[in-house]
Protein backbone atom coordinates (compact mmCIF):
# COMPACT_ATOMS: atom_id res chain seq x y z
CA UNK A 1 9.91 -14.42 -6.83
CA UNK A 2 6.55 -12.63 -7.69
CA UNK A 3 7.07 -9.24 -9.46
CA UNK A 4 5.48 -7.80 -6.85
CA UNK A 5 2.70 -7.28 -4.81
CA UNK A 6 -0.23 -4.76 -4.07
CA UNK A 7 -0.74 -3.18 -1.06
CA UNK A 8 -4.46 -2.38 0.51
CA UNK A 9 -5.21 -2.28 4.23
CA UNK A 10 -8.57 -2.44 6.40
CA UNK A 11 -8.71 0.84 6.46
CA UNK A 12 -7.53 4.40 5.56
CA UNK A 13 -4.33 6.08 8.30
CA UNK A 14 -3.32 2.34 8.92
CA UNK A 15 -0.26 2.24 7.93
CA UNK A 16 0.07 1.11 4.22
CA UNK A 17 2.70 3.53 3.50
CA UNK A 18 4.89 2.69 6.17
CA UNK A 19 4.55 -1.33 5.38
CA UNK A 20 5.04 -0.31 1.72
CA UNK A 21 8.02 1.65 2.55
CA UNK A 22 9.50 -0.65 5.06
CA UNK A 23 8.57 -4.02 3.09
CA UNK A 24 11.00 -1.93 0.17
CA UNK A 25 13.46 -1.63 2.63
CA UNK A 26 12.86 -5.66 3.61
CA UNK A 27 13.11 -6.31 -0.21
CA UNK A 28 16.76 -4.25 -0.89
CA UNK A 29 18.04 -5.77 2.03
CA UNK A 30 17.84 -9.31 0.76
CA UNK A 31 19.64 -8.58 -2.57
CA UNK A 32 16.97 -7.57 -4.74
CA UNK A 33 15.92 -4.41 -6.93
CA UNK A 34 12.70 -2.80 -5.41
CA UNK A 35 11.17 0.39 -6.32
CA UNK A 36 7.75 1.37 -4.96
CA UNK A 37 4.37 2.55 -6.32
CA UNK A 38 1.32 4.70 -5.31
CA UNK A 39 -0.70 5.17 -8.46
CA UNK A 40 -3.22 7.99 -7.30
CA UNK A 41 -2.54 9.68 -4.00
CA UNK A 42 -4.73 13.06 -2.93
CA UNK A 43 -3.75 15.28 -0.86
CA UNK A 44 -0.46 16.62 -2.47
CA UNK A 45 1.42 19.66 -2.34
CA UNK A 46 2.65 22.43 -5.23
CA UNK A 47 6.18 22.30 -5.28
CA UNK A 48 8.88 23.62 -8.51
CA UNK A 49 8.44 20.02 -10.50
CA UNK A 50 4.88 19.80 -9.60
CA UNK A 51 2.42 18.13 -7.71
CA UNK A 52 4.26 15.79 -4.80
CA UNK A 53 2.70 13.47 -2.15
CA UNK A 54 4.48 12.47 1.18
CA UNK A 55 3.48 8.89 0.83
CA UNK A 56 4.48 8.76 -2.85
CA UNK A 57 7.85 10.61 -1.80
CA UNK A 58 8.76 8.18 0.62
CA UNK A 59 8.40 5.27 -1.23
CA UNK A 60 10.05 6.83 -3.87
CA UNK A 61 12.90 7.51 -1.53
CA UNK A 62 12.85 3.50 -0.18
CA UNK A 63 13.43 2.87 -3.98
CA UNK A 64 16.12 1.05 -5.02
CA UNK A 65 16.71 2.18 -8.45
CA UNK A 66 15.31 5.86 -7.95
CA UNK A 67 12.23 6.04 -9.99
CA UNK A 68 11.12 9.00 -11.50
CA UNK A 69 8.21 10.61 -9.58
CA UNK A 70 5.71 10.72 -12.48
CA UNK A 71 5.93 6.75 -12.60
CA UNK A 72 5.73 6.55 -8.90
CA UNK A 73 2.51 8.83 -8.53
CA UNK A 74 0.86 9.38 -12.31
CA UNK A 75 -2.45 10.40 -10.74
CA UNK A 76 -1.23 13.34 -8.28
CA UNK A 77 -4.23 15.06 -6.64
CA UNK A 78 -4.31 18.54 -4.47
CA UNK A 79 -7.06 18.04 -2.59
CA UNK A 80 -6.73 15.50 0.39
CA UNK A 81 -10.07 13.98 -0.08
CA UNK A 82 -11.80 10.51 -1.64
CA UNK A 83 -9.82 9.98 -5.00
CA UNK A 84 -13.64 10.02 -7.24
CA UNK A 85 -13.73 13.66 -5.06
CA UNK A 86 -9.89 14.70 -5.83
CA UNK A 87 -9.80 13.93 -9.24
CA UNK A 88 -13.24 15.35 -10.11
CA UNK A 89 -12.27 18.62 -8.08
CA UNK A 90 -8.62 18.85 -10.01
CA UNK A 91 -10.68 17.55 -13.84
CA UNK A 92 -8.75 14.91 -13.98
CA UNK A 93 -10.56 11.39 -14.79
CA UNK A 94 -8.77 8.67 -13.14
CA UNK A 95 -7.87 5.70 -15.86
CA UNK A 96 -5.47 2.58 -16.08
CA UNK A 97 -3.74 2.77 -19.18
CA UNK A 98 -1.40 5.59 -17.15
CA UNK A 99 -1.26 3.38 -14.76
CA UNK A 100 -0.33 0.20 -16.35
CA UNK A 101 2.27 1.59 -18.18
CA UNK A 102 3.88 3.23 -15.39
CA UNK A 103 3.90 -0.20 -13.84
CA UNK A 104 5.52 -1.96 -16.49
CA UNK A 105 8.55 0.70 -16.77
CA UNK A 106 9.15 0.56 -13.56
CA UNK A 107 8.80 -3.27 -13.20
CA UNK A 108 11.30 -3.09 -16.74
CA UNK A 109 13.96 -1.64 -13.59
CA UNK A 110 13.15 -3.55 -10.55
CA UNK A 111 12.74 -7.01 -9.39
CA UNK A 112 9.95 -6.54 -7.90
CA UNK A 113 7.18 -3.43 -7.80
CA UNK A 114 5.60 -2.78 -4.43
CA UNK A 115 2.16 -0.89 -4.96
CA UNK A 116 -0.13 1.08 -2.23
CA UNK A 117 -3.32 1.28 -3.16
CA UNK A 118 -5.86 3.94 -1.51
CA UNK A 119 -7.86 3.88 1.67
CA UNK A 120 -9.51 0.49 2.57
CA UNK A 121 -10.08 -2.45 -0.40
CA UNK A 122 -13.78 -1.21 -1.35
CA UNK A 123 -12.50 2.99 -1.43
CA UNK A 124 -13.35 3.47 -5.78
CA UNK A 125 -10.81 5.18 -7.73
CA UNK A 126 -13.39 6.61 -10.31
CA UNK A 127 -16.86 6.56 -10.65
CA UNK A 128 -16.55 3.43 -13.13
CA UNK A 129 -13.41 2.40 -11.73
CA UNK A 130 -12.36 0.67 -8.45
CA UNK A 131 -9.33 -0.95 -7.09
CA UNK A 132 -10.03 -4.48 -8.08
CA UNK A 133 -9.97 -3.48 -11.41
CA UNK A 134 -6.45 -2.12 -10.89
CA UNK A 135 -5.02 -5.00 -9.41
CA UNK A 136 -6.63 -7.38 -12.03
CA UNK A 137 -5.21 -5.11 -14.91
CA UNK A 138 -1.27 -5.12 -12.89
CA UNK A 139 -1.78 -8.91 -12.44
CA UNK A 140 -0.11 -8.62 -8.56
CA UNK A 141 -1.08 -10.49 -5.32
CA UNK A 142 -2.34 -8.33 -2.41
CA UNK A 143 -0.48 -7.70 1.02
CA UNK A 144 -3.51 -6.57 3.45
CA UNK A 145 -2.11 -4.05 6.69
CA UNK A 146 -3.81 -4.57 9.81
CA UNK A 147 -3.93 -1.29 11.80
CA UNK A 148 -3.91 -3.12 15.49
CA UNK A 149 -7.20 -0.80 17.14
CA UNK A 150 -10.65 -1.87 18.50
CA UNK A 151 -12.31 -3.08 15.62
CA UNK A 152 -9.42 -4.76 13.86
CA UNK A 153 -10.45 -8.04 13.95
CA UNK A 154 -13.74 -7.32 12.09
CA UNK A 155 -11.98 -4.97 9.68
CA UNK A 156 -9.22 -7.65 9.30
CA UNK A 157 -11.23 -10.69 8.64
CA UNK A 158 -14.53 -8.95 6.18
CA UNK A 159 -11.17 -7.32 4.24
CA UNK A 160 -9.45 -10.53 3.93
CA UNK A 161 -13.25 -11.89 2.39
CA UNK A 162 -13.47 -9.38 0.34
CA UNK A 163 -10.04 -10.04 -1.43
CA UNK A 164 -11.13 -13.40 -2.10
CA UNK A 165 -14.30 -12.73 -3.41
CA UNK A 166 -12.93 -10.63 -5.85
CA UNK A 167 -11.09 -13.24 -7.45
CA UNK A 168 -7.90 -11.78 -6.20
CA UNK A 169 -4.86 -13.60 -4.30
CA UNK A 170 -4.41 -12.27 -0.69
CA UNK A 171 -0.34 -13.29 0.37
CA UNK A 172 0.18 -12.39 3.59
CA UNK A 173 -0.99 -9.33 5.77
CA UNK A 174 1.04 -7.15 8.20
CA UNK A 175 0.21 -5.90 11.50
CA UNK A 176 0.99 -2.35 12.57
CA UNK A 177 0.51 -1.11 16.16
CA UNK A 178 -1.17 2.07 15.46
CA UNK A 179 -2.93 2.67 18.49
CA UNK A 180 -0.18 2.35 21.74
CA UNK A 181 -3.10 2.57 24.02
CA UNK A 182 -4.98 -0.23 22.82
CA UNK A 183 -5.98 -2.72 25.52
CA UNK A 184 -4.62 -6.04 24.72
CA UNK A 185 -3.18 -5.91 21.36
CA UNK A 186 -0.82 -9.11 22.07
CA UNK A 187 -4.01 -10.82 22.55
CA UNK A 188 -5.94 -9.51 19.26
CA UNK A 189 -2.68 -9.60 17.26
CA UNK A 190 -2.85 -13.62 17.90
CA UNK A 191 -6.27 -13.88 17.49
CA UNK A 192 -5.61 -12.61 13.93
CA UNK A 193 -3.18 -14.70 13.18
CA UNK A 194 -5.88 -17.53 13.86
CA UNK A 195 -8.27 -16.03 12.02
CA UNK A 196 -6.85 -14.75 8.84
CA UNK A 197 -6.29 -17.29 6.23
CA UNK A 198 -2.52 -16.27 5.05
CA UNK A 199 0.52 -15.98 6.68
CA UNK A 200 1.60 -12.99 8.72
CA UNK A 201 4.71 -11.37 7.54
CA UNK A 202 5.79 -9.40 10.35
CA UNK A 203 4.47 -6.76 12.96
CA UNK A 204 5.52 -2.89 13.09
CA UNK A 205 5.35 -1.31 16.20
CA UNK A 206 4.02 2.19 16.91
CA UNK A 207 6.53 4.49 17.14
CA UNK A 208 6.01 8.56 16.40
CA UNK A 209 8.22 9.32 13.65
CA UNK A 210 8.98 5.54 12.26
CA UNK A 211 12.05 5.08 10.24
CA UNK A 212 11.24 2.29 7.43
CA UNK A 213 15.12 1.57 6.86
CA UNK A 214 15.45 1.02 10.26
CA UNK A 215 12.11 -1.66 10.67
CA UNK A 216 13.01 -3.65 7.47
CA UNK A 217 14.16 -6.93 9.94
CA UNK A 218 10.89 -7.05 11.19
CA UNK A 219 8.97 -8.25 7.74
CA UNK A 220 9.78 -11.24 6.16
CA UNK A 221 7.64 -11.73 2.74
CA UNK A 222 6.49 -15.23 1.87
């Protein structure tokens, strides 16, 4: 089994979280030692230990050993804008060596490490830094979320090219029904699955508060 995998998606508020969260969940369920990752989040809020992110929370929370927050989230930023903006806003310069060695405690703990990246694949981390880099340095395959709205299909398959260009292994990709009023989404969903060169490893469906513990059947990881 791969020590884990990194997760981008076509686009930013598609669902990467939840698929992180819920592929954890997936992950536990068949036996094995998960713990999840999100390396620079914005948009966090001041609490008594410091900086905390939703997303980061919950896939801290979908862990399986708990790991500590500051090796879920090193980079935690207040303002909820483009991570080059965030960081430069809060002085902080965005680097890997945090990062990497973040990674390798909490892959030291786990069986596998799942890790959500930011926005789409192309969104920078840094003004010298973007997220290739990051997945080159952590070595991991990518896991691409579809968010299932007009436009997906585009999104989807100049993502997916994108990946490869980079030199970088795309696994499998996961659709999520973000958009409960989109017109034919059976139809575009299998039109994907035509299209995109990797396997599909499941489809979550919209729902308004989703529960990741309670999706985890629906993904099954190549």
């Amino acid at each position: 089994m791969t020590r884990g995998w990194f997760v981008t998606g076509t686009d930013t508020g598609i669902g990467k979280s939840l698929a992180s969260a819920t592929l954890l969940h997936t992950l536990r369920a068949g036996g094995k030692r998960a713990v999840g990752m999100k390396p620079l989040a914005s948009g966090c809020e001041s609490t008594p230990d410091g900086w905390r992110n939703e997303d980061a929370l919950a896939l801290q929370a979908a862990s399986d050993p708990r790991p500590a927050y500051d090796d879920v989230n090193p980079f935690a930023l207040p303002n909820p804008l483009a991570p080059e903006l965030a960081a430069a806003d809060a002085g902080i310069r965005v680097t890997l060596a945090p990062i990497v060695s973040a990674f390798r405690r909490l892959s030291s703990q786990a069986d596998a490490v799942v890790v959500e990246g930011v926005g789409g694949w192309a969104a920078p981390l840094s003004a010298d830094l973007d997220q290739v880099d990051l997945v080159r340095a952590l070595d991991l395959p990518v896991v691409m979320v579809v968010g299932l709205r007009l436009g997906c299909i585009n999104h989807a398959r100049l993502t997916a090219r994108a990946i490869e260009h980079d030199g970088l292994r795309l696994a499998g990709w996961i659709a999520n029904d973000i958009d409960p009023a989109m017109a034919r989404a059976d139809d575009n969903f299998e039109l994907l699955k035509q299209r995109l060169p990797v396997k599909c490893w499941g489809r979550l469906p919209f729902r308004e508060m989703p529960d990741p513990a309670q999706l985890w059947s629906l993904l099954q990881p190549a």
